[in-house]
PDB file of N, CA and C in Angstrom:
ATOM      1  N   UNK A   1      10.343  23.551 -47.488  1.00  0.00           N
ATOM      2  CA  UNK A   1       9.767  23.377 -48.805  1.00  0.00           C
ATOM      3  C   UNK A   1       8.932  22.102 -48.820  1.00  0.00           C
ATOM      4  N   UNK A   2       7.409  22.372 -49.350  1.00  0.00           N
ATOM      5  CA  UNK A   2       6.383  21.379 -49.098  1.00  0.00           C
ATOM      6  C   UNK A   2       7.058  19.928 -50.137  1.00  0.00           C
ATOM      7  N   UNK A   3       7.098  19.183 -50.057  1.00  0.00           N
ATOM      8  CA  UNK A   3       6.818  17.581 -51.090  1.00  0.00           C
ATOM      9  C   UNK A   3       5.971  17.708 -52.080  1.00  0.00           C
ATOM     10  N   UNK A   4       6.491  17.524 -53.088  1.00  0.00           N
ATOM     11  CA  UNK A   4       6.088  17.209 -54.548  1.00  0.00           C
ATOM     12  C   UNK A   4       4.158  16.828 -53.703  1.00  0.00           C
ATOM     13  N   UNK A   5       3.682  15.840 -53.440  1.00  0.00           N
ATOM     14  CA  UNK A   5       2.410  15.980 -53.016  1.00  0.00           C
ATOM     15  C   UNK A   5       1.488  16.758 -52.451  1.00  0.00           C
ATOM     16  N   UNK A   6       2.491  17.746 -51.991  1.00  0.00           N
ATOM     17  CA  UNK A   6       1.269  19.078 -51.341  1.00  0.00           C
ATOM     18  C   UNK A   6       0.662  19.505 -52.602  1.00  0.00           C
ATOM     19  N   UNK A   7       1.051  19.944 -53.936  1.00  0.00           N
ATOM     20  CA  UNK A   7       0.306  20.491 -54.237  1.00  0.00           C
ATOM     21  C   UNK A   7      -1.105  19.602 -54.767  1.00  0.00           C
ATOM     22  N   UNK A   8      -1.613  18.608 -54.262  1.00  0.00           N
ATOM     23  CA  UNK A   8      -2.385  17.580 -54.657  1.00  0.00           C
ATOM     24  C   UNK A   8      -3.478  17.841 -52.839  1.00  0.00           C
ATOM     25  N   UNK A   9      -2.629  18.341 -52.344  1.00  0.00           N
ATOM     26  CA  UNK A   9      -3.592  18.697 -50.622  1.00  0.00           C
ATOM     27  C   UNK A   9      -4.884  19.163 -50.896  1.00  0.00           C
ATOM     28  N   UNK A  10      -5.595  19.044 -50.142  1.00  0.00           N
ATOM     29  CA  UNK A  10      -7.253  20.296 -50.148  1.00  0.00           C
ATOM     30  C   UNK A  10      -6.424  21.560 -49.468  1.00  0.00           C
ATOM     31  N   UNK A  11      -7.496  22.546 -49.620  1.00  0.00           N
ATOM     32  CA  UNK A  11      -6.973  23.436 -48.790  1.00  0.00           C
ATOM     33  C   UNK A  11      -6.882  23.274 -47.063  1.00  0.00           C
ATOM     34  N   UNK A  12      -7.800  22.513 -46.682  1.00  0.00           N
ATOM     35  CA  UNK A  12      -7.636  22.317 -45.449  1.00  0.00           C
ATOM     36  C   UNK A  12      -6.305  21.601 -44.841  1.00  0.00           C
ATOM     37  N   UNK A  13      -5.842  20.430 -45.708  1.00  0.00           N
ATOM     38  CA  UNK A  13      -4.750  19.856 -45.456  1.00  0.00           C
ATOM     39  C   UNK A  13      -3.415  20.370 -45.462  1.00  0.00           C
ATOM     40  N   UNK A  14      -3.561  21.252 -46.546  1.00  0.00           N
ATOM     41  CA  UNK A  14      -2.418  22.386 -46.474  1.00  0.00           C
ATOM     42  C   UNK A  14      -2.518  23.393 -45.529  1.00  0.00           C
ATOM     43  N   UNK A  15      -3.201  24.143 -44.789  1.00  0.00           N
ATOM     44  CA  UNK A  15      -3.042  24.421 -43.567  1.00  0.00           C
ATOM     45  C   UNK A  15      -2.582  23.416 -42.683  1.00  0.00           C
ATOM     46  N   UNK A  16      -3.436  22.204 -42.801  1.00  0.00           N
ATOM     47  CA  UNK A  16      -2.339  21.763 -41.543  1.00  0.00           C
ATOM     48  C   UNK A  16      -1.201  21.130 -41.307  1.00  0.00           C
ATOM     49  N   UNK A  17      -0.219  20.925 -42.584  1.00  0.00           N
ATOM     50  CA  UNK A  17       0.502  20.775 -43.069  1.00  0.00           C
ATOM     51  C   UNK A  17       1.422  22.250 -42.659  1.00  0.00           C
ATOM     52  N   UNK A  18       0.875  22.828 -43.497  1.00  0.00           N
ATOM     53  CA  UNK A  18       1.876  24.329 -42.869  1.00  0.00           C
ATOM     54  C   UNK A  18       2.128  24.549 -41.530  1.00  0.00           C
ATOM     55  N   UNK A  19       1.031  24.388 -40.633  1.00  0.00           N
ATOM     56  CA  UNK A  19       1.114  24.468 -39.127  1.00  0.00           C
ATOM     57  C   UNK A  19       1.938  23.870 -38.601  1.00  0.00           C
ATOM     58  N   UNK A  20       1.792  22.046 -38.968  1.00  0.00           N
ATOM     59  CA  UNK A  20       2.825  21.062 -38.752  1.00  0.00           C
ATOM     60  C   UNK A  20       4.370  21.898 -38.604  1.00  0.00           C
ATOM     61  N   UNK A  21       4.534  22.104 -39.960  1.00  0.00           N
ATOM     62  CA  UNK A  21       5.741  22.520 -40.801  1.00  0.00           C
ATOM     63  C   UNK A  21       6.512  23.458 -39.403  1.00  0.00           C
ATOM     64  N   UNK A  22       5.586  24.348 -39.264  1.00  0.00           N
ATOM     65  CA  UNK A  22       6.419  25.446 -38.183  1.00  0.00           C
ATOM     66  C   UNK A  22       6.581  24.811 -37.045  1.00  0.00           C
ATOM     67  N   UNK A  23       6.185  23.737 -36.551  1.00  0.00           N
ATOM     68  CA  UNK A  23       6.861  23.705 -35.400  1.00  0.00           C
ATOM     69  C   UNK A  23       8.369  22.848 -35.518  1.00  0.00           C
ATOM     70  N   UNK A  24       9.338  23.326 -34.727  1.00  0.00           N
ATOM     71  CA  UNK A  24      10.328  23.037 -35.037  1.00  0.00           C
ATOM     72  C   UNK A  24      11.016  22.302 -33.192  1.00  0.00           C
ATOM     73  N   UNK A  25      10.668  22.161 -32.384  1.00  0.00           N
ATOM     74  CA  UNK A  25      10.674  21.806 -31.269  1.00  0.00           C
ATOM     75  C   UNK A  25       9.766  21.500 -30.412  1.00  0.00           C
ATOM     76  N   UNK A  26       9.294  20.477 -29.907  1.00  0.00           N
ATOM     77  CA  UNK A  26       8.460  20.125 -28.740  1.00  0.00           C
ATOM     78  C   UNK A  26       9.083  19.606 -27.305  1.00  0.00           C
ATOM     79  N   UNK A  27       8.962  20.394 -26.554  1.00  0.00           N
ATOM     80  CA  UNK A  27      10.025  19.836 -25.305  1.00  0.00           C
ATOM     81  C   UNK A  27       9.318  18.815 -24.648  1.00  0.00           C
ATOM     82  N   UNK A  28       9.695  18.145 -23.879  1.00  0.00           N
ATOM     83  CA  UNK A  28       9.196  16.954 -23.101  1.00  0.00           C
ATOM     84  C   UNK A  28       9.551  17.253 -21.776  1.00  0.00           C
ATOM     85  N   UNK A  29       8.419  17.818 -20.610  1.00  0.00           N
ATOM     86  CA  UNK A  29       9.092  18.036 -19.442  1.00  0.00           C
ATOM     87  C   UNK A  29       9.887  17.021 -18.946  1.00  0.00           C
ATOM     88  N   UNK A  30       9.297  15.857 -18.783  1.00  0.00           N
ATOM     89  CA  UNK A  30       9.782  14.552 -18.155  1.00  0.00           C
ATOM     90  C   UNK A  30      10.539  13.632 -19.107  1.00  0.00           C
ATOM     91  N   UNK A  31      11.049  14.012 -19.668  1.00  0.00           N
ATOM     92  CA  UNK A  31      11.834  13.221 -20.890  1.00  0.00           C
ATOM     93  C   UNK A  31      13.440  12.491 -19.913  1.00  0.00           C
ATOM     94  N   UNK A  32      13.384  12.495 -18.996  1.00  0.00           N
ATOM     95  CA  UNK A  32      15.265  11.841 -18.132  1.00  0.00           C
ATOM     96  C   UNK A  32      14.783  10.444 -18.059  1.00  0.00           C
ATOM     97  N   UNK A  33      12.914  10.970 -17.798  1.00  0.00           N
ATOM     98  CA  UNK A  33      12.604   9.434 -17.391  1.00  0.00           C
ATOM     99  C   UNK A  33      12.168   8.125 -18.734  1.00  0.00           C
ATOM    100  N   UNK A  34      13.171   8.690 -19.887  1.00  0.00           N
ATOM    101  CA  UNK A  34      12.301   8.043 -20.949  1.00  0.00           C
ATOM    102  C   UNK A  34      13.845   7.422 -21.242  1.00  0.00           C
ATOM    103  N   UNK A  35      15.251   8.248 -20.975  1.00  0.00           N
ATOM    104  CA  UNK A  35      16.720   7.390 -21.160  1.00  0.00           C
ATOM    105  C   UNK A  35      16.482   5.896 -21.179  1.00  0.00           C
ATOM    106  N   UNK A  36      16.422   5.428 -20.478  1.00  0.00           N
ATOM    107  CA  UNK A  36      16.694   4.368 -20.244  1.00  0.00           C
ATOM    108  C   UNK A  36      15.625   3.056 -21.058  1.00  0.00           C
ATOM    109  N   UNK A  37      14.823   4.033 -21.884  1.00  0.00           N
ATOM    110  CA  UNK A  37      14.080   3.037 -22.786  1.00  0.00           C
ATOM    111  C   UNK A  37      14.794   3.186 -24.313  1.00  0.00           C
ATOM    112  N   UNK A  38      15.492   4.497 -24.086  1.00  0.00           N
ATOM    113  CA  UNK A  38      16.114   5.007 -25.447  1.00  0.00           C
ATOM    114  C   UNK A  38      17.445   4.011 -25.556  1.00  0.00           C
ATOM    115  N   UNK A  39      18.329   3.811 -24.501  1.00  0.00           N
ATOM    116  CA  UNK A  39      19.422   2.907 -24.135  1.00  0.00           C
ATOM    117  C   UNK A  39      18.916   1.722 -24.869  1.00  0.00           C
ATOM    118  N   UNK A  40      17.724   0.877 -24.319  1.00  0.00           N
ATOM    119  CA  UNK A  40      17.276  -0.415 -24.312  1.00  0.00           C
ATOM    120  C   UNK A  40      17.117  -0.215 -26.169  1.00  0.00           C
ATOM    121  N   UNK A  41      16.670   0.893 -26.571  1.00  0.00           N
ATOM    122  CA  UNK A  41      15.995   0.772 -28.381  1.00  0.00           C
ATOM    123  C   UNK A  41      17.091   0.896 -28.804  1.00  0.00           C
ATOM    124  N   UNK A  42      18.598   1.314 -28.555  1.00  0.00           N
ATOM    125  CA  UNK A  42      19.445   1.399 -28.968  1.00  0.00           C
ATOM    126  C   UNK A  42      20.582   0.482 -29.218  1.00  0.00           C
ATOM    127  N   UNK A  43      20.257  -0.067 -28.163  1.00  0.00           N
ATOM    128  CA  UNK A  43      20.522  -1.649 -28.144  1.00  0.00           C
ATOM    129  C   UNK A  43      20.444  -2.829 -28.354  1.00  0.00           C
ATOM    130  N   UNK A  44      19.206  -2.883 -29.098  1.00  0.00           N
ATOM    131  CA  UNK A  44      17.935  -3.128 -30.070  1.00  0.00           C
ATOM    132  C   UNK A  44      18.556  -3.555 -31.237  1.00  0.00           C
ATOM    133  N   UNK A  45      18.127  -1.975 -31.402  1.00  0.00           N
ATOM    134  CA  UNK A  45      19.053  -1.607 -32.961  1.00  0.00           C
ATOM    135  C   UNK A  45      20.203  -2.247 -33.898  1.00  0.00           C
ATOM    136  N   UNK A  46      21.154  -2.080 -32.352  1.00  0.00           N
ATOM    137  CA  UNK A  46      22.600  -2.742 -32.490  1.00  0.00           C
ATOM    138  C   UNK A  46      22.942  -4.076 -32.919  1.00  0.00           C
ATOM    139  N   UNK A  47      22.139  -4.650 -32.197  1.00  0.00           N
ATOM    140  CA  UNK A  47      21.669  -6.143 -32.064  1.00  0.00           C
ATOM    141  C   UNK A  47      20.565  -6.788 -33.380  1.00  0.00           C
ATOM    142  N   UNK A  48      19.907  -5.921 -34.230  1.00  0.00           N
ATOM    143  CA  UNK A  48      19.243  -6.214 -34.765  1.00  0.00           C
ATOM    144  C   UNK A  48      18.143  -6.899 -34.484  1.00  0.00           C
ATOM    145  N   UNK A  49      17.744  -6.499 -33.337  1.00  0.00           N
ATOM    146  CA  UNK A  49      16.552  -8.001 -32.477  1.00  0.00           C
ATOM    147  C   UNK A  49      15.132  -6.925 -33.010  1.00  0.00           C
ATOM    148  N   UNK A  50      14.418  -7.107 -33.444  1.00  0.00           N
ATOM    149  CA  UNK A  50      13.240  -6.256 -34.323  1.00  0.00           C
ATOM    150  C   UNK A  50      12.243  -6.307 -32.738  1.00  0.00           C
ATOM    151  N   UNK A  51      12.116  -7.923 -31.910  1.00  0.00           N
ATOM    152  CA  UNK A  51      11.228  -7.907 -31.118  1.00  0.00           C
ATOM    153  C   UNK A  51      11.785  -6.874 -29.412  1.00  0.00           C
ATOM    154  N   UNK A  52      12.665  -6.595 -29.489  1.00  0.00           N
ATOM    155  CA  UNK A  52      13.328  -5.661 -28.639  1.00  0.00           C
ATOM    156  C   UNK A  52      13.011  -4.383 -29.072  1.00  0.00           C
ATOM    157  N   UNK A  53      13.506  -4.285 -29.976  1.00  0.00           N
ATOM    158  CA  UNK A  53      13.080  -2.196 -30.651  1.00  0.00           C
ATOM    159  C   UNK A  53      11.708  -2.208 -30.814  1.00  0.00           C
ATOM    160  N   UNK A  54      10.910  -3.946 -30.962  1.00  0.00           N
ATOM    161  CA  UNK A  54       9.305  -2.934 -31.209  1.00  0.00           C
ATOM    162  C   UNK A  54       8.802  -2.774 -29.769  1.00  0.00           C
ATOM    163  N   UNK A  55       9.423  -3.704 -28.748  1.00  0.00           N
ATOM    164  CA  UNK A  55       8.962  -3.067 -27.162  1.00  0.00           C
ATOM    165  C   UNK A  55       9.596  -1.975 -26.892  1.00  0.00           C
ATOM    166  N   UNK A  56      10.834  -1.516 -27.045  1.00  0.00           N
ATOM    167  CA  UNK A  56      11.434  -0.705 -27.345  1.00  0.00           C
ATOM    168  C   UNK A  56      10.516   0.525 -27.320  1.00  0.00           C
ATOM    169  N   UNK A  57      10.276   0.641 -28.691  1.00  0.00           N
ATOM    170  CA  UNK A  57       9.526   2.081 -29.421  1.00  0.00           C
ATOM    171  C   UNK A  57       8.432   2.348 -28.578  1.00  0.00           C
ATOM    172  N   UNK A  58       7.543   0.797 -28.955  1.00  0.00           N
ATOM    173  CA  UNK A  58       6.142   1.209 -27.897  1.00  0.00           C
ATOM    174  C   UNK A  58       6.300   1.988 -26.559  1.00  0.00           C
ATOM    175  N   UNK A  59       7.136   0.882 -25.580  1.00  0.00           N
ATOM    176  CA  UNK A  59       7.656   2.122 -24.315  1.00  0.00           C
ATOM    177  C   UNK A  59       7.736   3.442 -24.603  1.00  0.00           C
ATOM    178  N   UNK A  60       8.455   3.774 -25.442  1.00  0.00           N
ATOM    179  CA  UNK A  60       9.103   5.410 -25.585  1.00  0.00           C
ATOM    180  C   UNK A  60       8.108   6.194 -26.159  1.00  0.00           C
ATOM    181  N   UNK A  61       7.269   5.574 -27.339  1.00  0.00           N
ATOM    182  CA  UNK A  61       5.793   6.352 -27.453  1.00  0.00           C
ATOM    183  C   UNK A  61       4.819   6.206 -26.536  1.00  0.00           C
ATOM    184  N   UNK A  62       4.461   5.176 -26.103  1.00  0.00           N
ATOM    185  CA  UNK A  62       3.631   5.759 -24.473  1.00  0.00           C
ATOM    186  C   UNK A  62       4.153   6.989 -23.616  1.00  0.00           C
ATOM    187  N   UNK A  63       5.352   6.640 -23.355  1.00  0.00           N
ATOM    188  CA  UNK A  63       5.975   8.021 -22.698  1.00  0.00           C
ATOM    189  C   UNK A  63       5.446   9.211 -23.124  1.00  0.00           C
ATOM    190  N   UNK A  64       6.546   9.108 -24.342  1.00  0.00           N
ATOM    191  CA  UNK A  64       6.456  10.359 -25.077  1.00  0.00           C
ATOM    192  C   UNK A  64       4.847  11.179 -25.425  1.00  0.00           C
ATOM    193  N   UNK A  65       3.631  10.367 -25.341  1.00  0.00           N
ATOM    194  CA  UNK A  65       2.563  10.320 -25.508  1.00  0.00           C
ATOM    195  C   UNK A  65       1.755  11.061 -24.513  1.00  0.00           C
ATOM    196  N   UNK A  66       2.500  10.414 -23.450  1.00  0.00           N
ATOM    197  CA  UNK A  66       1.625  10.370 -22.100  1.00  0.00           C
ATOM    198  C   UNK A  66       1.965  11.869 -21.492  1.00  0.00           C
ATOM    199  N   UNK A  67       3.542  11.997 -21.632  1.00  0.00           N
ATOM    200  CA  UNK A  67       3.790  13.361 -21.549  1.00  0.00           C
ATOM    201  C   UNK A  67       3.333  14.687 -22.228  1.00  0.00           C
ATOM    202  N   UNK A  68       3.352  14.277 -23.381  1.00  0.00           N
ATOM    203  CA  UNK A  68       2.130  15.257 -24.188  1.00  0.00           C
ATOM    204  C   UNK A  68       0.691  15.537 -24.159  1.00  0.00           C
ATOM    205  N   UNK A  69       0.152  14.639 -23.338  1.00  0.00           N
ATOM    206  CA  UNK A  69      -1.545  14.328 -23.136  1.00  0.00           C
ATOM    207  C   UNK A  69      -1.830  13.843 -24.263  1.00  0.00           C
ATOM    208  N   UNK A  70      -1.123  13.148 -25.546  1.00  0.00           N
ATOM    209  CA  UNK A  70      -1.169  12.682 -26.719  1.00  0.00           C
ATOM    210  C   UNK A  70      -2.196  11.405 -26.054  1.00  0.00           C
ATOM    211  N   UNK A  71      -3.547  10.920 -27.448  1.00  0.00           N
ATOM    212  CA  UNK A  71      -3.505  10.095 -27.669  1.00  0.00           C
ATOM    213  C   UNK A  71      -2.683   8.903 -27.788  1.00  0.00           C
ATOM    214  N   UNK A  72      -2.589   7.751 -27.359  1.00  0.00           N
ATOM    215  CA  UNK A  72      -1.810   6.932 -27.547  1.00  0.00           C
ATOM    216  C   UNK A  72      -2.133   5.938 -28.494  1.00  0.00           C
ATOM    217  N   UNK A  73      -1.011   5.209 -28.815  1.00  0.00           N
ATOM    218  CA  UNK A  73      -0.880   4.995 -30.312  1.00  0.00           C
ATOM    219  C   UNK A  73      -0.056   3.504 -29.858  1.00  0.00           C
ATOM    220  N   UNK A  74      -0.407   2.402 -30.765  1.00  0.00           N
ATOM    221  CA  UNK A  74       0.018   1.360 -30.844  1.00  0.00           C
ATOM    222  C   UNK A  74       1.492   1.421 -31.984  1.00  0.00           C
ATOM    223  N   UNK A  75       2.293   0.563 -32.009  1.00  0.00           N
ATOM    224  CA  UNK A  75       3.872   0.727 -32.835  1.00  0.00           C
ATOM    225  C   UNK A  75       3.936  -0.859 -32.707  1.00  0.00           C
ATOM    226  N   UNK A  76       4.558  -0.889 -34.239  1.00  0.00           N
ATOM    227  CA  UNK A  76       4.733  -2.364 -34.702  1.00  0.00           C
ATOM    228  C   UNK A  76       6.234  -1.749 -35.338  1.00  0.00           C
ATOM    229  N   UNK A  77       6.784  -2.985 -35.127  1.00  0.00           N
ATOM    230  CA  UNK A  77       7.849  -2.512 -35.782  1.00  0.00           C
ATOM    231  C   UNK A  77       8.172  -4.187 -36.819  1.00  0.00           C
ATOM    232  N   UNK A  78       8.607  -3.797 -37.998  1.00  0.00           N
ATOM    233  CA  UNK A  78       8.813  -4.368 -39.095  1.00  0.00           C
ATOM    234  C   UNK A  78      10.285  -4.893 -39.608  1.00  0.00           C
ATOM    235  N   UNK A  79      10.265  -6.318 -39.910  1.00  0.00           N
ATOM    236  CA  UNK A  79      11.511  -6.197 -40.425  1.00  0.00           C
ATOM    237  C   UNK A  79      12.270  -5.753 -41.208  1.00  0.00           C
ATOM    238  N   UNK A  80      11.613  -5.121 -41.965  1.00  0.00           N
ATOM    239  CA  UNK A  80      11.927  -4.152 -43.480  1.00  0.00           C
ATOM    240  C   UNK A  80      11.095  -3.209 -43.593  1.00  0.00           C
ATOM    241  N   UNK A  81      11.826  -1.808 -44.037  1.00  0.00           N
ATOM    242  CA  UNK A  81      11.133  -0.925 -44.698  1.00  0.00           C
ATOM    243  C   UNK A  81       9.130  -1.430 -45.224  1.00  0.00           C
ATOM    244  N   UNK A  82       8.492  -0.797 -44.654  1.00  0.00           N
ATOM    245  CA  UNK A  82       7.117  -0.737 -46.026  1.00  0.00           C
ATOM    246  C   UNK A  82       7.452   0.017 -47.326  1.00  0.00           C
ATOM    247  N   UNK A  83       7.053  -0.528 -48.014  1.00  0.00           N
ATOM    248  CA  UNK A  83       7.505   0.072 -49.555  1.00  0.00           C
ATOM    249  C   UNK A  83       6.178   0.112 -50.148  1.00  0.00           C
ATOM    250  N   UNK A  84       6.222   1.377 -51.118  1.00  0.00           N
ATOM    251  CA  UNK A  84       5.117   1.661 -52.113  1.00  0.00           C
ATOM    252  C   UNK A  84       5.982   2.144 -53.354  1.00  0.00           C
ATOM    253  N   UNK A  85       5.329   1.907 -54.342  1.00  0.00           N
ATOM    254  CA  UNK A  85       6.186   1.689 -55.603  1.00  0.00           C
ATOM    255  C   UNK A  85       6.141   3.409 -55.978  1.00  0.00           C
ATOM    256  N   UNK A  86       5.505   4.040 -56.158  1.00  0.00           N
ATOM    257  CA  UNK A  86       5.232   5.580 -56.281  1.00  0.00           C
ATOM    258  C   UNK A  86       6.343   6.068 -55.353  1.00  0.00           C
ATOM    259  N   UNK A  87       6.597   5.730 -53.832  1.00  0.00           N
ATOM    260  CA  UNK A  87       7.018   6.624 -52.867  1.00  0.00           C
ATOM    261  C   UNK A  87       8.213   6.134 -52.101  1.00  0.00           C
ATOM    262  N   UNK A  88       9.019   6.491 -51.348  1.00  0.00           N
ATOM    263  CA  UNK A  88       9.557   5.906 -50.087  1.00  0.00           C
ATOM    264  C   UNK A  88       9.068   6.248 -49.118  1.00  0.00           C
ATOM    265  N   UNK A  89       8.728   5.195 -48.256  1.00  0.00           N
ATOM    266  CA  UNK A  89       8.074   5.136 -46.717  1.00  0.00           C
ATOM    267  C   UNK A  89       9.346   5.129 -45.948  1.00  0.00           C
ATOM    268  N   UNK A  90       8.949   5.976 -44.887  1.00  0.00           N
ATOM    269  CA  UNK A  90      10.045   5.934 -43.690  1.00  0.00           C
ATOM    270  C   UNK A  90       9.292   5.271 -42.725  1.00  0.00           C
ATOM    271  N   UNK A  91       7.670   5.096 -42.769  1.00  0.00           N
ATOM    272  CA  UNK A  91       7.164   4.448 -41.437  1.00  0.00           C
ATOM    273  C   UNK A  91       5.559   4.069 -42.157  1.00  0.00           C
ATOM    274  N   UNK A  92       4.984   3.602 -41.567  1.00  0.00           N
ATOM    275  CA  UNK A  92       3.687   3.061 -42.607  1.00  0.00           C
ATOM    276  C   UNK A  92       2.707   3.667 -41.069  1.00  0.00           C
ATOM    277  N   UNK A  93       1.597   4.935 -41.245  1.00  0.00           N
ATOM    278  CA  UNK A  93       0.929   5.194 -40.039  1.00  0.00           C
ATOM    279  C   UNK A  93      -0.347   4.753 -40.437  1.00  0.00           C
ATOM    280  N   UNK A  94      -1.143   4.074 -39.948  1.00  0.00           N
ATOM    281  CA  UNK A  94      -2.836   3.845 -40.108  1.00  0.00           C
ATOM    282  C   UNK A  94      -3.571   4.412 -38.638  1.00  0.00           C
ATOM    283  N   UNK A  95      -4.617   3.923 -39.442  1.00  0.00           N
ATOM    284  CA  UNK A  95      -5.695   4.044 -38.070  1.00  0.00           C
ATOM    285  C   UNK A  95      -6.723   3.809 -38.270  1.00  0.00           C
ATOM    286  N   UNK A  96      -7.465   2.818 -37.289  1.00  0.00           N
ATOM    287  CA  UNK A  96      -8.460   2.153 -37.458  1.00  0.00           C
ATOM    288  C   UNK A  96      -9.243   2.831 -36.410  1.00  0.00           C
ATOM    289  N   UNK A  97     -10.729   2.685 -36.336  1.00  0.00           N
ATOM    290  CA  UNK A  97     -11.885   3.190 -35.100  1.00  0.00           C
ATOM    291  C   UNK A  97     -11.640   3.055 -33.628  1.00  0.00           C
ATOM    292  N   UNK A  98     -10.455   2.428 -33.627  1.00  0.00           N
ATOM    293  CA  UNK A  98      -9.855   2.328 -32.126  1.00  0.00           C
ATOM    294  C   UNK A  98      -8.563   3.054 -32.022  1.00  0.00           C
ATOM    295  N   UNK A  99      -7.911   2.918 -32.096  1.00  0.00           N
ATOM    296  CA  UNK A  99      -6.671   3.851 -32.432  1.00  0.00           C
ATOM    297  C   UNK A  99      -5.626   3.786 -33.665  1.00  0.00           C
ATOM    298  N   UNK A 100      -4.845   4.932 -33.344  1.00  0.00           N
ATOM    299  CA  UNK A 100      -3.885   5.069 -34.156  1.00  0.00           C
ATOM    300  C   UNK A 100      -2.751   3.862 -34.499  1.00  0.00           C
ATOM    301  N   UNK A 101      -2.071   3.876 -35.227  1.00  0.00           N
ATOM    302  CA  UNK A 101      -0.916   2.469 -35.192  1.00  0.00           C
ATOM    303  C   UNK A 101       0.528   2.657 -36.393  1.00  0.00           C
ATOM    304  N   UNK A 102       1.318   2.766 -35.739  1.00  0.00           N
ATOM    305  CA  UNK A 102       2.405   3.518 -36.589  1.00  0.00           C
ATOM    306  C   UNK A 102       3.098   1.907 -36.840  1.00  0.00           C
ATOM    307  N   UNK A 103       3.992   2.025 -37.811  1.00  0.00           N
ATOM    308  CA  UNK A 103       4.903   0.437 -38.510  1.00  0.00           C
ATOM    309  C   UNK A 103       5.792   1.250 -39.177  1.00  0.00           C
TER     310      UNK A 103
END
């Protein structure tokens, strides 16, 4: 079930939104070799060290990236939530003329 904001989409966005929507799995052939960055973000986590989970993440999205033939994407990681007064953010994504950049 779409978010209160789809119905505010163009039509184009709602296609790709729907498309999004169906996929429900992406496998990662080489994903054994990404453990041991997942260990390190997890540990991170634990620890609360923000500058550990944001090397952390970055590692694991290059991976994860690289394995997909994905564009790659820069990751900041934040000490707090981004907040917008309208919404809850789970992650703040931009993108500027050079690349993508997730927070």
């Amino acid at each position: 079930m779409p978010f209160a904001y789809y119905d505010r989409l163009s039509r184009r966005d709602k296609e790709l939104y729907d498309r999004s929507d169906r996929i429900r799995r992406i496998d990662l052939s080489r994903a054994e070799g990404l453990r041991p960055i997942v260990e390190v973000l997890r540990q991170g986590l634990a620890r609360d060290d923000r500058k550990v989970v944001e090397a952390a993440a970055a590692r694991l999205v290059l991976g994860i990236t690289s394995i997909l033939g994905a564009e790659a994407v820069e990751v900041g990681v934040l000490a707090v939530r981004p907040s917008l007064r309208a919404a809850e953010l789970h992650g703040l994504y931009t993108r500027d003329e050079k690349r993508a950049r997730i927070r």
